[in-house]
C-alpha atoms as a PDB file:
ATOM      1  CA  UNK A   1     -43.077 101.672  22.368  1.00  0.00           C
ATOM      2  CA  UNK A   2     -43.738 104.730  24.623  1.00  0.00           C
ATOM      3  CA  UNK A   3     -45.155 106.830  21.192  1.00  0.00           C
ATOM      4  CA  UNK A   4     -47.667 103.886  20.663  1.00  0.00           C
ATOM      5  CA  UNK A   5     -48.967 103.628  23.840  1.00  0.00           C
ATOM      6  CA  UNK A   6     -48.842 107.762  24.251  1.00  0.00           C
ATOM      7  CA  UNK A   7     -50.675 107.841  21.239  1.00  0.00           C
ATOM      8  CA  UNK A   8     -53.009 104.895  21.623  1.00  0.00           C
ATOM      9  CA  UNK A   9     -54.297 107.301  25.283  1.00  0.00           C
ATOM     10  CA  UNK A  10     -55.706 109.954  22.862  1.00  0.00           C
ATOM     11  CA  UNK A  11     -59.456 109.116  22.186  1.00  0.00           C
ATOM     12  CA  UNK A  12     -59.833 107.722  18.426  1.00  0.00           C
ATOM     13  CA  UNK A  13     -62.406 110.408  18.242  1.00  0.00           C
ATOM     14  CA  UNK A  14     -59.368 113.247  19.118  1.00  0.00           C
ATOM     15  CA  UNK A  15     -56.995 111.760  16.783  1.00  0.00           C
ATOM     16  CA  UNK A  16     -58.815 110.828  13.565  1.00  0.00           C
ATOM     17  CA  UNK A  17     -61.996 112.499  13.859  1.00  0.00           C
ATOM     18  CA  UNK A  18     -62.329 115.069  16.051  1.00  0.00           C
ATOM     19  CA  UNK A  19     -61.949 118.165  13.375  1.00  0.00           C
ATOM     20  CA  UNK A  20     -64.594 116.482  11.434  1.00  0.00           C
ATOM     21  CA  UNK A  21     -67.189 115.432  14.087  1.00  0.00           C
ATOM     22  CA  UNK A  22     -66.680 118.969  15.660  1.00  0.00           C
ATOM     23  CA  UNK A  23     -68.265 120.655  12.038  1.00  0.00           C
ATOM     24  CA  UNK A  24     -70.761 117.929  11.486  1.00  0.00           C
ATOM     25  CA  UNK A  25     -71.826 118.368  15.197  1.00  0.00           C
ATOM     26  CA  UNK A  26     -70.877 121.891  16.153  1.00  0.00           C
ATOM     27  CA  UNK A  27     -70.518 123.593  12.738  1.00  0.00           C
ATOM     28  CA  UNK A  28     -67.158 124.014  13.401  1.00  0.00           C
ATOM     29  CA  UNK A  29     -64.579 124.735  10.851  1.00  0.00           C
ATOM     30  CA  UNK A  30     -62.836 121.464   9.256  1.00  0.00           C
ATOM     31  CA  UNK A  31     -59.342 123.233   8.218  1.00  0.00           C
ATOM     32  CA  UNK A  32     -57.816 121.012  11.014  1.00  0.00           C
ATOM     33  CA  UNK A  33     -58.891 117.452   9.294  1.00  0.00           C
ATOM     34  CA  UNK A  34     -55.865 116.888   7.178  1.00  0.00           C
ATOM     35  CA  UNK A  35     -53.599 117.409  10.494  1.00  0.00           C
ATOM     36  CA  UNK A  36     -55.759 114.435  11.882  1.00  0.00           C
ATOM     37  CA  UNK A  37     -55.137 112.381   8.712  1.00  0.00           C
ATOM     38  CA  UNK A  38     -51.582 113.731   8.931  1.00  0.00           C
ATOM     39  CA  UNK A  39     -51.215 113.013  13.038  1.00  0.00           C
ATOM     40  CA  UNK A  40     -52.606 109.145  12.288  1.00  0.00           C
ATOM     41  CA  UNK A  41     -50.104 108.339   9.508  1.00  0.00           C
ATOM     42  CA  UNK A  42     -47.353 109.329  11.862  1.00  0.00           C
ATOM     43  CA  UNK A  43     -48.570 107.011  14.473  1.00  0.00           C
ATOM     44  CA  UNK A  44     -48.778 104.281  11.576  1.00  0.00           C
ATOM     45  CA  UNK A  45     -45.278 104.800  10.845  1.00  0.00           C
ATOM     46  CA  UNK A  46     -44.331 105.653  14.423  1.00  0.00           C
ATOM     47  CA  UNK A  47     -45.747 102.234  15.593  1.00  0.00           C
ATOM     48  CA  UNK A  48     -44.561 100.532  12.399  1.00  0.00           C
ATOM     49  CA  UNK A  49     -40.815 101.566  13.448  1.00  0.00           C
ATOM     50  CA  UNK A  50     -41.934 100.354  17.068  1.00  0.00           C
ATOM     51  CA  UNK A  51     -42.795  97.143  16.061  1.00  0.00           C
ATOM     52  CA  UNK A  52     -39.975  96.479  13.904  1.00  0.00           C
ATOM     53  CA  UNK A  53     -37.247  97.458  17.021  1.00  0.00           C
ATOM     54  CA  UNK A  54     -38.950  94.932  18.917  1.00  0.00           C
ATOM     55  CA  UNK A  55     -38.241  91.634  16.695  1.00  0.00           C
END
């Protein structure tokens, strides 16, 4: 339960977002989006596995 609520302190805008927002808002570079898309399934699945030790 300590990875869901460590990951649940990150911003939503940090975790899923933030490569994206930074090039529509900054003109940043986007190379770093799929690592966000990447980063959030692994919370899925980490919270997922979380949830399931609990029951």
């Amino acid at each position: 339960m300590n990875l869901v609520k460590a990951w649940l302190a990150i911003p939503f805008w940090q975790r899923v977002l933030g490569s994206l927002a930074g090039g529509a808002l900054a003109g940043w570079p986007t190379r770093l989006a799929p690592a966000g898309g990447t980063l959030m399934m692994l919370g899925w699945l980490g919270w997922a596995v979380s949830a399931l030790r609990g029951r």
